[in-house]
C-alpha atoms as a PDB file:
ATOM      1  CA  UNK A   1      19.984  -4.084 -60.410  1.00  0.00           C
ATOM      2  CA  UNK A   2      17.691  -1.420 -59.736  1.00  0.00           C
ATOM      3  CA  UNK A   3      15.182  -3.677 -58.482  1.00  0.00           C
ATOM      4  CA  UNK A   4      17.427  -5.035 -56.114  1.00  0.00           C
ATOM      5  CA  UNK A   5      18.915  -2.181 -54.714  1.00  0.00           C
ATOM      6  CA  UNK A   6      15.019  -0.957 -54.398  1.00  0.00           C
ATOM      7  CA  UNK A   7      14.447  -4.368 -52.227  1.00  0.00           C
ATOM      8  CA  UNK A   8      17.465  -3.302 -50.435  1.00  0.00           C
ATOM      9  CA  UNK A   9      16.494   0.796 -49.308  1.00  0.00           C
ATOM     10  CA  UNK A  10      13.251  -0.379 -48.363  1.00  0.00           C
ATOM     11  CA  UNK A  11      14.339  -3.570 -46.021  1.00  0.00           C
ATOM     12  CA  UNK A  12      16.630  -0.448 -44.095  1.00  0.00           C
ATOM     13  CA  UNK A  13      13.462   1.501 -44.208  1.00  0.00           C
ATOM     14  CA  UNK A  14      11.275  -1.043 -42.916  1.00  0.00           C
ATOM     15  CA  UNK A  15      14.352  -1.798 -40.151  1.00  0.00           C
ATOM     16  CA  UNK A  16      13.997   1.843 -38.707  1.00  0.00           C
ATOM     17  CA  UNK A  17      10.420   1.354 -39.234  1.00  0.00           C
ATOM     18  CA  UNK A  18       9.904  -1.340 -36.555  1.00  0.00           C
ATOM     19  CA  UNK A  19      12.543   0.089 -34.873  1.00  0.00           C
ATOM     20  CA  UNK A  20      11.537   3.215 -34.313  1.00  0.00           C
ATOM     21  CA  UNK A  21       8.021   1.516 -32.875  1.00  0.00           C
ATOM     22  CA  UNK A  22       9.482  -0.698 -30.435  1.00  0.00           C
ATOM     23  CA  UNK A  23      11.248   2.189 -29.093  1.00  0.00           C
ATOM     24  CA  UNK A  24       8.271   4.352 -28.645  1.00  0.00           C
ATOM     25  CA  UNK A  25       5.820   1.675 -27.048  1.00  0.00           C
ATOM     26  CA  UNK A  26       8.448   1.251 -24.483  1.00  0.00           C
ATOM     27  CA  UNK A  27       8.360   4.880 -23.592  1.00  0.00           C
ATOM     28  CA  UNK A  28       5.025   5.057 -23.480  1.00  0.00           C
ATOM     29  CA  UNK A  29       4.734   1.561 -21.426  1.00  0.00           C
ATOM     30  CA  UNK A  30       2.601   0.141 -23.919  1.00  0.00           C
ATOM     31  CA  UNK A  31       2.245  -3.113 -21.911  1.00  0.00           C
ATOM     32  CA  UNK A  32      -0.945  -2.739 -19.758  1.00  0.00           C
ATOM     33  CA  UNK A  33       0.380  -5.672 -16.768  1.00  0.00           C
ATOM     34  CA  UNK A  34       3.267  -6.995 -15.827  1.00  0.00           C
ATOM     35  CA  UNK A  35       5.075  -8.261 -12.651  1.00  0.00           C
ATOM     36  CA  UNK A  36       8.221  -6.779 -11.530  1.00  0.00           C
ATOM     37  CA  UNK A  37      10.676  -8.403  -9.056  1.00  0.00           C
ATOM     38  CA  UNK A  38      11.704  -5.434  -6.918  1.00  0.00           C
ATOM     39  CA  UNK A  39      14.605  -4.575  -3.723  1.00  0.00           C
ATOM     40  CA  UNK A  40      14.407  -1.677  -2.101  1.00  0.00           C
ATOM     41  CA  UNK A  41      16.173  -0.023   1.146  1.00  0.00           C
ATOM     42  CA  UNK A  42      14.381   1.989   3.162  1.00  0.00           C
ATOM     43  CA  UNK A  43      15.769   4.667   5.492  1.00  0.00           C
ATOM     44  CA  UNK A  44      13.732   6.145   7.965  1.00  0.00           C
ATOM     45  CA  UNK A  45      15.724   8.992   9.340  1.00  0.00           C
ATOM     46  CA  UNK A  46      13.206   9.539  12.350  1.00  0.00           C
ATOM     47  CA  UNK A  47      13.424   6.688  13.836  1.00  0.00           C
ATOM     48  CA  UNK A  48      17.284   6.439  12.144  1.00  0.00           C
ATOM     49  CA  UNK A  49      16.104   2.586  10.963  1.00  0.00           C
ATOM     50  CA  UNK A  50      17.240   1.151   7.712  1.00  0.00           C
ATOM     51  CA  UNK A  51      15.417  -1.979   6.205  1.00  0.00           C
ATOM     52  CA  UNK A  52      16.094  -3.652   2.918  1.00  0.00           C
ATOM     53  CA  UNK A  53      13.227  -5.738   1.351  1.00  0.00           C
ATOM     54  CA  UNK A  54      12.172  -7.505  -1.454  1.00  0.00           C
ATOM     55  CA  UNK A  55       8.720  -6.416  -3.095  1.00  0.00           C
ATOM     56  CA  UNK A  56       6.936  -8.395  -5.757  1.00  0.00           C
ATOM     57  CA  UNK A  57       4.618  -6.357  -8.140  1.00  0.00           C
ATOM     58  CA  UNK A  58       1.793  -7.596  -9.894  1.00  0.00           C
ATOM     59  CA  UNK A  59      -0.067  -4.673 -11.839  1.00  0.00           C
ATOM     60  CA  UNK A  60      -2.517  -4.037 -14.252  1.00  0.00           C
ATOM     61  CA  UNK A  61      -2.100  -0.576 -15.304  1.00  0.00           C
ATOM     62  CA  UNK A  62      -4.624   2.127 -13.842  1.00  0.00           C
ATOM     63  CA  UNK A  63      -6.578  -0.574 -12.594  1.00  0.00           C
ATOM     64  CA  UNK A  64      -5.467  -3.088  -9.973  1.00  0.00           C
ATOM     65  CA  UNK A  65      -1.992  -4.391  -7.961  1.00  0.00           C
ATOM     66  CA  UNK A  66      -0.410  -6.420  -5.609  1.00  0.00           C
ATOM     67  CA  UNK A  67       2.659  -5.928  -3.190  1.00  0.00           C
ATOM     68  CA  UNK A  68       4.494  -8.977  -1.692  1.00  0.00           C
ATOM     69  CA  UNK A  69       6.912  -7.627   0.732  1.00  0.00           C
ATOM     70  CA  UNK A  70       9.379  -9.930   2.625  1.00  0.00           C
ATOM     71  CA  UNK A  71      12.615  -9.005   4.571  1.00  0.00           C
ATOM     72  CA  UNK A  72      15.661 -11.111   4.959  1.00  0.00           C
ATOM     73  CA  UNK A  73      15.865 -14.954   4.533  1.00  0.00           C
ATOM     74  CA  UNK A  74      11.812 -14.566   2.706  1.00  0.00           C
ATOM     75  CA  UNK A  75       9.834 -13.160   6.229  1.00  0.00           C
ATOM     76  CA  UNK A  76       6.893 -12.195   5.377  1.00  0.00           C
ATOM     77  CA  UNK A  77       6.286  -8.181   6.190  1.00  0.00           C
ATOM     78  CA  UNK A  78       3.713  -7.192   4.321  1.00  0.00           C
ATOM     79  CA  UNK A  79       0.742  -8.136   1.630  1.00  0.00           C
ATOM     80  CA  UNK A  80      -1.069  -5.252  -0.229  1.00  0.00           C
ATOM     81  CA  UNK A  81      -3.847  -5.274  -2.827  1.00  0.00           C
ATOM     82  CA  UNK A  82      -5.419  -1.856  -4.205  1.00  0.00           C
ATOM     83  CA  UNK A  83      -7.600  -0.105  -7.127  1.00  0.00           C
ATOM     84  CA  UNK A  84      -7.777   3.524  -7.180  1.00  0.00           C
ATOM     85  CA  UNK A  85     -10.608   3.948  -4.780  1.00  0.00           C
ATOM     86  CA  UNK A  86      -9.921   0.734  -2.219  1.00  0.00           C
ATOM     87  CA  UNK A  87      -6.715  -0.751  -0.415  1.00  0.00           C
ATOM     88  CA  UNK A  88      -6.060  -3.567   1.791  1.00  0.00           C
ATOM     89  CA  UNK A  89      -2.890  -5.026   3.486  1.00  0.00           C
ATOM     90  CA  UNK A  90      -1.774  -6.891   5.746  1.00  0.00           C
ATOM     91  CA  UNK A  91       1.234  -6.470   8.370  1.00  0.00           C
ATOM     92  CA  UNK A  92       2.383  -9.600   9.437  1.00  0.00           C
ATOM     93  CA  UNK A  93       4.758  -8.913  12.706  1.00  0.00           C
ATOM     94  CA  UNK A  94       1.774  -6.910  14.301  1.00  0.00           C
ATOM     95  CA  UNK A  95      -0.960  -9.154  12.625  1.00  0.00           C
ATOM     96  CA  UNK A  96      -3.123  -6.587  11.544  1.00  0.00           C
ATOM     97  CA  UNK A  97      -5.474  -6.259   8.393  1.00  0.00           C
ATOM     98  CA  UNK A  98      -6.107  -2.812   7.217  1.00  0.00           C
ATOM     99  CA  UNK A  99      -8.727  -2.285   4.484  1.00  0.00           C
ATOM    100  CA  UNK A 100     -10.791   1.075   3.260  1.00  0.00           C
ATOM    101  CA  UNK A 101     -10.787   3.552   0.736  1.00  0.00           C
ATOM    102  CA  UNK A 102      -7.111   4.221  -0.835  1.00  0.00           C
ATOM    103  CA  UNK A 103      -5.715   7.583  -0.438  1.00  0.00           C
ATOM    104  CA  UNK A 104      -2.597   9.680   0.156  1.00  0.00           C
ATOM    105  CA  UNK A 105      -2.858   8.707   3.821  1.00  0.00           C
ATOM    106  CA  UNK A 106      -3.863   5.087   3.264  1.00  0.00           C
ATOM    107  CA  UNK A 107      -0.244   3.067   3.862  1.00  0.00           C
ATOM    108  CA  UNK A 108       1.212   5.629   6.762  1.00  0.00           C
ATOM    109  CA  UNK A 109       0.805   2.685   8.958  1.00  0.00           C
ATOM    110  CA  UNK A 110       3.584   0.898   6.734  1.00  0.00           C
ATOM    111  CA  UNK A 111       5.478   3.554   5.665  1.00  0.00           C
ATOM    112  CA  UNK A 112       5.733   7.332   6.775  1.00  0.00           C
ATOM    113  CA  UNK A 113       5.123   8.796   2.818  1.00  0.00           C
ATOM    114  CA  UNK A 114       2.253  10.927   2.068  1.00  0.00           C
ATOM    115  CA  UNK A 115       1.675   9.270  -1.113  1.00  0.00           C
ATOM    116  CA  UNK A 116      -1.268   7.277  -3.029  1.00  0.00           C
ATOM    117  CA  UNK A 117      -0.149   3.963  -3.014  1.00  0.00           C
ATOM    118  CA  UNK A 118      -1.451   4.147  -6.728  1.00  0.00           C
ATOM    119  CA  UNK A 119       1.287   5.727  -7.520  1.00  0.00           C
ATOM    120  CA  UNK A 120       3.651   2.789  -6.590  1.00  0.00           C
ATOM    121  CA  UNK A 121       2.721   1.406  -9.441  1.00  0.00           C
ATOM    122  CA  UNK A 122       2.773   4.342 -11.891  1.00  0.00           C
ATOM    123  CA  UNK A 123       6.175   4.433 -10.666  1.00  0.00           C
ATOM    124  CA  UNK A 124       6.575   1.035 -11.850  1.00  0.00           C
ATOM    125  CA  UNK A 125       5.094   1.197 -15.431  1.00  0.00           C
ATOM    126  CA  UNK A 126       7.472   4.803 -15.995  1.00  0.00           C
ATOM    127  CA  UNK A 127       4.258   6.491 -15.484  1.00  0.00           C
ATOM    128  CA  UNK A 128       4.154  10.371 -14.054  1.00  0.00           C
ATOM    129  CA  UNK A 129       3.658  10.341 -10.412  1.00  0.00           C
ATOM    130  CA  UNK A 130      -0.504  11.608  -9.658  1.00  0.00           C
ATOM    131  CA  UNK A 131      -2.130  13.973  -7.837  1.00  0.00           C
ATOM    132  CA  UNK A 132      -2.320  17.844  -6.605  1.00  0.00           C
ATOM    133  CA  UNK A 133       0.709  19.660  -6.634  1.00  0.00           C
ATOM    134  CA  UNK A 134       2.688  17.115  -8.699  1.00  0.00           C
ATOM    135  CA  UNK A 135       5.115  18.459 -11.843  1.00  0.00           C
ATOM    136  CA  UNK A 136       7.119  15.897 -13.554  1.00  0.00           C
ATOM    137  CA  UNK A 137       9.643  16.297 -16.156  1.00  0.00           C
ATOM    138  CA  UNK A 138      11.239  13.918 -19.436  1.00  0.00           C
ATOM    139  CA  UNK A 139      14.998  12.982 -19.587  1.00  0.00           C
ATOM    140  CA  UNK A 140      16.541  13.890 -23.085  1.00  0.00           C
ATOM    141  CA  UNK A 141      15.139  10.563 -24.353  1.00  0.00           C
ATOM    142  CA  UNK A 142      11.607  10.406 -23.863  1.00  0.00           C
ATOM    143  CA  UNK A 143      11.394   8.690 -20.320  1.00  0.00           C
ATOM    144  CA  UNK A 144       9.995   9.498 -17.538  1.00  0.00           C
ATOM    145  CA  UNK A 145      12.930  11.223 -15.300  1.00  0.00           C
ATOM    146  CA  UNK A 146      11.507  12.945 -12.040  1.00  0.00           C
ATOM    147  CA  UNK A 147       8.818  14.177 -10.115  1.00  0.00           C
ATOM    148  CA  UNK A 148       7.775  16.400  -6.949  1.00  0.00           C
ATOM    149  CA  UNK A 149       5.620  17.805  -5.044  1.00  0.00           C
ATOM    150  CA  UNK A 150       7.411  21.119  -3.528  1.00  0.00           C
ATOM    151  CA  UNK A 151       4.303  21.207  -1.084  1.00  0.00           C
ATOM    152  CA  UNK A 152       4.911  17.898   0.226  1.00  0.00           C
ATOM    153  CA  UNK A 153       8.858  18.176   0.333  1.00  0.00           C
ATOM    154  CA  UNK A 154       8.420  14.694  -2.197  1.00  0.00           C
ATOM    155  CA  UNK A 155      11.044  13.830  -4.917  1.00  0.00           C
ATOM    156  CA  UNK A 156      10.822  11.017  -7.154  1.00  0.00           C
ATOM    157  CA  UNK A 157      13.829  10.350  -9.547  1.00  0.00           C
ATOM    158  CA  UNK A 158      14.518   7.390 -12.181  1.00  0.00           C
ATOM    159  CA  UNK A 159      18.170   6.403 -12.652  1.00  0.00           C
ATOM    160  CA  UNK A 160      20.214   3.917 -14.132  1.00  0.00           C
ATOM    161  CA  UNK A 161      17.717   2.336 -16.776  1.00  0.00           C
ATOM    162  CA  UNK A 162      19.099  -0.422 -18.425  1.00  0.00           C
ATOM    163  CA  UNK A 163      17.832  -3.492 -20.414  1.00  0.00           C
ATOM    164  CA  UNK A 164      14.474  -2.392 -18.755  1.00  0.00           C
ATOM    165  CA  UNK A 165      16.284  -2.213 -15.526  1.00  0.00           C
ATOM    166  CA  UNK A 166      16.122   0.589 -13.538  1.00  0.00           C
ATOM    167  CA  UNK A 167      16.783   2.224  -9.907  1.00  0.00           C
ATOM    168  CA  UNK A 168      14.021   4.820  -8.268  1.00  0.00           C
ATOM    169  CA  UNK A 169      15.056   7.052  -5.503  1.00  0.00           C
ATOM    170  CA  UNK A 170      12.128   8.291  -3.060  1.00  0.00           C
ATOM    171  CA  UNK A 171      12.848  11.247  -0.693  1.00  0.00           C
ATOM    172  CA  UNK A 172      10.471  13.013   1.544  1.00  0.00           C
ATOM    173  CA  UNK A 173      11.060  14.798   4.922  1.00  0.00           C
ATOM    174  CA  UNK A 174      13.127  12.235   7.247  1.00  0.00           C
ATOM    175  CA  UNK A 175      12.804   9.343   4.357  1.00  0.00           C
ATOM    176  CA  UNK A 176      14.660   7.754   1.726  1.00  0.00           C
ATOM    177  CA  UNK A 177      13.530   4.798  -0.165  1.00  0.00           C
ATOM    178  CA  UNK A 178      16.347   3.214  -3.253  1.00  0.00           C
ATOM    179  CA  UNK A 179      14.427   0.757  -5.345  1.00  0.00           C
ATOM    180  CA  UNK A 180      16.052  -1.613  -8.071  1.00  0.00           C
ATOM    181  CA  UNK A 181      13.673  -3.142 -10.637  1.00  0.00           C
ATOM    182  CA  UNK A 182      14.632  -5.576 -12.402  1.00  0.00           C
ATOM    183  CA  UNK A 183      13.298  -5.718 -16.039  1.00  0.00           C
ATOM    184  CA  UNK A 184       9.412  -6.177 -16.031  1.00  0.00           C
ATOM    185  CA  UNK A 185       7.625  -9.558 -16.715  1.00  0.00           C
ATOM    186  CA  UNK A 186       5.040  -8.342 -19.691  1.00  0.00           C
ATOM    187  CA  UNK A 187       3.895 -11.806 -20.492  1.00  0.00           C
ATOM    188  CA  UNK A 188       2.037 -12.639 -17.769  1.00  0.00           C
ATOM    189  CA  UNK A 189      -1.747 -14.196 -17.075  1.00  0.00           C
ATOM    190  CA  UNK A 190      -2.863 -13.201 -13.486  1.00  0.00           C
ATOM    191  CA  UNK A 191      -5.033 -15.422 -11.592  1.00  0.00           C
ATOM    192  CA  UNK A 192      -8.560 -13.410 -10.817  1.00  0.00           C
ATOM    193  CA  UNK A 193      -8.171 -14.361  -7.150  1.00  0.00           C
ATOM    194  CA  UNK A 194      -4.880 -12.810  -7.170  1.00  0.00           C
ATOM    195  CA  UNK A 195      -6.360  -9.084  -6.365  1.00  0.00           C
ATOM    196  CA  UNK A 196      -7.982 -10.087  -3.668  1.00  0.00           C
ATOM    197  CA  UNK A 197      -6.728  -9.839   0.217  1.00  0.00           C
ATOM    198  CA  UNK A 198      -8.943 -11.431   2.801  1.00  0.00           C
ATOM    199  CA  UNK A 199      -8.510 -11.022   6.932  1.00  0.00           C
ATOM    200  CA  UNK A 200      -6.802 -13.957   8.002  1.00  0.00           C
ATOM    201  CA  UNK A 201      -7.803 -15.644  11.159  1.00  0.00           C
ATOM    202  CA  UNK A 202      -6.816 -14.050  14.718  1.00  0.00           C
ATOM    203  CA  UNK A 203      -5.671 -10.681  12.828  1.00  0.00           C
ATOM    204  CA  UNK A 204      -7.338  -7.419  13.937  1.00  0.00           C
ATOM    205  CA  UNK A 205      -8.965  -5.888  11.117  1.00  0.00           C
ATOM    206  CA  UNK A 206      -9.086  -1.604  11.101  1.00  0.00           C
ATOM    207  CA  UNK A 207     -11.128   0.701   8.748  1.00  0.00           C
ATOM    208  CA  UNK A 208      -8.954   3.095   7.247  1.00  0.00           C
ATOM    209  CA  UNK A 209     -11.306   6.102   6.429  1.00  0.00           C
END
C-alpha cells in the first residue's frame, strides 16, 4: 500500500514538475524560430489613412527575419529581410528596393515609427522592446506586458494572449498599429535562401545610410 501510494505522490509531483517547465519556457520564448501568421490595421492619423494587412513572419531569434506584407485579396505591399546591423525591402506599388544598415530610421519609408525594425520581431517572440530610453514592465504572470519610450511618445502593449494568441497595440505620435498573432509555428525548417532579398528587375534601388 505504501508503495503504491509512494508511486502515486510522486506521478503528481512529476505532473507539476513538467508542468511547471512548459510554463516557464513559454515565458521565456524558449523556441529560438518560428513563423507567425499576422493582421494588423494601421492608422495613420496624419494623413487620416487606415490600412489593414496581412504580415507573414519568419524569425530566428536575435538573428535574422522576414516580413511578407500583402493588402486585400493577397496584393503584394511589401517584402522585408533584416539582421541587426542590415535591412532590405521592397515596396511593390512604387517599385523600389531599399537596402543599408538597419536602424531606428531604417523603415520610415514604409511606416512613420521611429523604431528598429529588430524590434518587430522581439515583439513577436514576447521579447522586451530594445534600445535607448526603453522601460518595459511584466503582467502578474510572467509575460511580457508593455513598453515605452517617454522620449519618443512610443507605447507598446500585449493584450488578449490566448492559446499563444495574442493582440499588440503600437502607438506613437499620429499612429496606431493593432496586430493579431495567431499562435506561432515553432516547428519550422527555413530555407537558407529565405533571408535573402535581391533588387528585382526595373526597381530603383536606394542606400539607406
Amino acid at each position: 500500500m505504501n508503495t503504491r501510494i509512494n508511486h502515486f505522490l510522486f506521478g503528481i509531483l512529476l505532473t507539476f514538475f513538467v508542468s511547471g517547465c512548459v510554463t516557464k519556457t513559454v515565458k521565456e520564448g524558449a523556441y529560438q524560430k518560428a513563423q507567425w501568421e499576422t493582421k494588423a490595421l494601421i492608422k495613420d492619423q496624419r494623413e487620416n489613412k487606415t490600412q489593414s494587412l496581412n504580415i507573414d513572419i519568419y524569425a530566428i531569434k536575435n538573428e535574422r527575419a522576414r516580413l511578407e506584407i500583402t493588402a486585400l485579396l493577397g496584393f503584394q505591399v511589401a517584402s522585408l529581410v533584416m539582421s541587426p546591423s542590415e535591412i532590405s525591402y521592397i515596396i511593390y506599388p512604387q517599385k523600389t528596393f531599399f537596402y543599408g544598415r538597419n536602424s531606428d530610421r531604417a523603415f520610415t519609408r514604409m511606416i512613420d515609427l521611429q523604431l528598429h525594425p529588430m524590434n518587430l520581431t522581439n515583439i513577436a517572440f514576447d521579447e522586451p522592446v530594445r534600445g535607448p530610453g526603453w522601460k518595459c514592465s511584466l503582467d502578474h504572470t510572467g509575460f511580457i506586458s508593455q513598453c515605452e519610450n517617454s522620449q519618443r511618445g512610443i507605447r507598446v502593449n500585449w493584450l488578449d494572449r490566448k492559446e499563444g494568441q495574442k493582440k499588440v497595440v503600437i502607438t506613437a505620435p499620429q499612429f496606431e498599429m493593432q496586430w493579431h498573432f495567431s499562435a506561432p509555428q515553432t516547428e519550422v525548417q527555413f530555407k537558407t535562401d529565405l533571408f535573402t532579398l535581391k533588387q528585382p528587375t526595373g526597381f530603383k534601388a536606394i542606400q539607406i545610410n
